[in-house]
Protein backbone atom coordinates (compact mmCIF):
# COMPACT_ATOMS: atom_id res chain seq x y z
CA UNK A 1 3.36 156.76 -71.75
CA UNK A 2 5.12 159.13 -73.96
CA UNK A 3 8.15 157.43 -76.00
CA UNK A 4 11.17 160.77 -76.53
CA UNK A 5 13.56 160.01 -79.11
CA UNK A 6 16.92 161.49 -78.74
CA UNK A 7 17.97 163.69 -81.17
CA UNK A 8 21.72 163.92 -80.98
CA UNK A 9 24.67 161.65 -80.51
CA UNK A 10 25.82 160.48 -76.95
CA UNK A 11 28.83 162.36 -77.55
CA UNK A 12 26.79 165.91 -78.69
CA UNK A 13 24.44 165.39 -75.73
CA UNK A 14 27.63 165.56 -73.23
CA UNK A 15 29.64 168.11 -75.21
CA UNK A 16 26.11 170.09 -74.98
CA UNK A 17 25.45 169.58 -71.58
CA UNK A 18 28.82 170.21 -70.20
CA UNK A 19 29.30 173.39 -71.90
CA UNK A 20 25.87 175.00 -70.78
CA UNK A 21 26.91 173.98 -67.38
CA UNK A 22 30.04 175.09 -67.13
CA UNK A 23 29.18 178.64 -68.80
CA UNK A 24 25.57 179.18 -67.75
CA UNK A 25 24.18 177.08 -64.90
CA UNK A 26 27.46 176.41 -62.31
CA UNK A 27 27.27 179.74 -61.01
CA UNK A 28 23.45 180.03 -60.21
CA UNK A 29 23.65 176.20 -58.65
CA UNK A 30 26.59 175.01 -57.10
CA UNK A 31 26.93 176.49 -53.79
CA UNK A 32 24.67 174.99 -51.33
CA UNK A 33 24.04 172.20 -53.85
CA UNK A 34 26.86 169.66 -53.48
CA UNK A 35 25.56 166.30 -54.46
CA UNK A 36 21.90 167.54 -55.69
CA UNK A 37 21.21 166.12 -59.69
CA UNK A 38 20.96 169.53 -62.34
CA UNK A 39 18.74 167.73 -65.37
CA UNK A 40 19.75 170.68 -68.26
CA UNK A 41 17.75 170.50 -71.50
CA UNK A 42 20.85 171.02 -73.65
CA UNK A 43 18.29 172.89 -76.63
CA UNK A 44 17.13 175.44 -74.87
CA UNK A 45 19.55 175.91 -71.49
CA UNK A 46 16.39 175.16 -68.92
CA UNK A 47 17.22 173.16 -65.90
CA UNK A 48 15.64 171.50 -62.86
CA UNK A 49 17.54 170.94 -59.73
CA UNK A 50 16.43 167.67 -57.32
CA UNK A 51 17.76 165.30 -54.93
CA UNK A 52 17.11 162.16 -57.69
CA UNK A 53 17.81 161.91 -61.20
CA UNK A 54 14.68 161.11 -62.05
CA UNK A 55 12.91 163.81 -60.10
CA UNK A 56 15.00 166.52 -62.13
CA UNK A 57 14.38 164.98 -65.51
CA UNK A 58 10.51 164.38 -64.48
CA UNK A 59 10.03 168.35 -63.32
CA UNK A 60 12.54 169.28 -66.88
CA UNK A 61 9.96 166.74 -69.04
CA UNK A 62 7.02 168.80 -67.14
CA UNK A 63 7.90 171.93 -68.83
CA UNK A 64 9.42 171.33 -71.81
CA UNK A 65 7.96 168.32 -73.01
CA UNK A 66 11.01 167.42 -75.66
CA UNK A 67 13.74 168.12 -73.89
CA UNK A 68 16.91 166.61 -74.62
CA UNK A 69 17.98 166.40 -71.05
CA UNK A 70 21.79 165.82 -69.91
CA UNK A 71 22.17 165.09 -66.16
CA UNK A 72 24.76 165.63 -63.70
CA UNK A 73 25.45 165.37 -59.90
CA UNK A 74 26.62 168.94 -58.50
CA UNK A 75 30.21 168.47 -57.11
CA UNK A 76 30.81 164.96 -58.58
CA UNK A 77 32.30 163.38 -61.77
CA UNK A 78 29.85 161.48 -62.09
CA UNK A 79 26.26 160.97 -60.94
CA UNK A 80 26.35 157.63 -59.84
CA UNK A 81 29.31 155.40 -58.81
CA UNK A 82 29.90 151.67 -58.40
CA UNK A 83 31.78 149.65 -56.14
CA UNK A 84 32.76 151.31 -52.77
CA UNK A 85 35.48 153.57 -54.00
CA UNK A 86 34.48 157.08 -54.05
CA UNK A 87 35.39 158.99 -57.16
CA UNK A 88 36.63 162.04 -55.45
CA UNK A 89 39.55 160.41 -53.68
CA UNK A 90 41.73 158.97 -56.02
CA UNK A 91 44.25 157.42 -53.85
């Protein structure tokens, strides 16, 4: 089993992430995608699309091997939610 280390603060790796997906990636994935998980290496802009988090960040760790991956559900604020109140509706 291979053991990453992350290179860069939590903060960096979301600043990162959420910049190369809101100026690179939204456009190519979003429609038809609602819901699907984008894994983005934030180094190098690459990006898997899948229905599971892990699936994304397995196919992303397939072809770049140190990827510093940042994950996010297409559509959502967040990727996974707790409770039964859905993040979208905040009434």
């Amino acid at each position: 089993m291979t053991v990453r280390q992350r290179r860069y603060s939590k903060e960096e790796l979301a600043r990162r992430g959420q910049e190369l997906y809101e100026t690179c990636i939204r456009q190519q994935v979003e429609a038809g995608n609602k819901g699907k998980i984008v894994a983005i290496d934030i180094e190098t802009g690459a990006f898997e699309l899948a229905d599971e988090t892990m699936d994304a960040v397995r196919r992303l760790y397939e072809r770049i091997p140190e990827a510093q991956p940042w994950v996010l559900r297409i559509g959502y604020r967040a990727v996974h939610r707790f409770g039964s109140r859905s993040l979208k509706d905040s009434r």
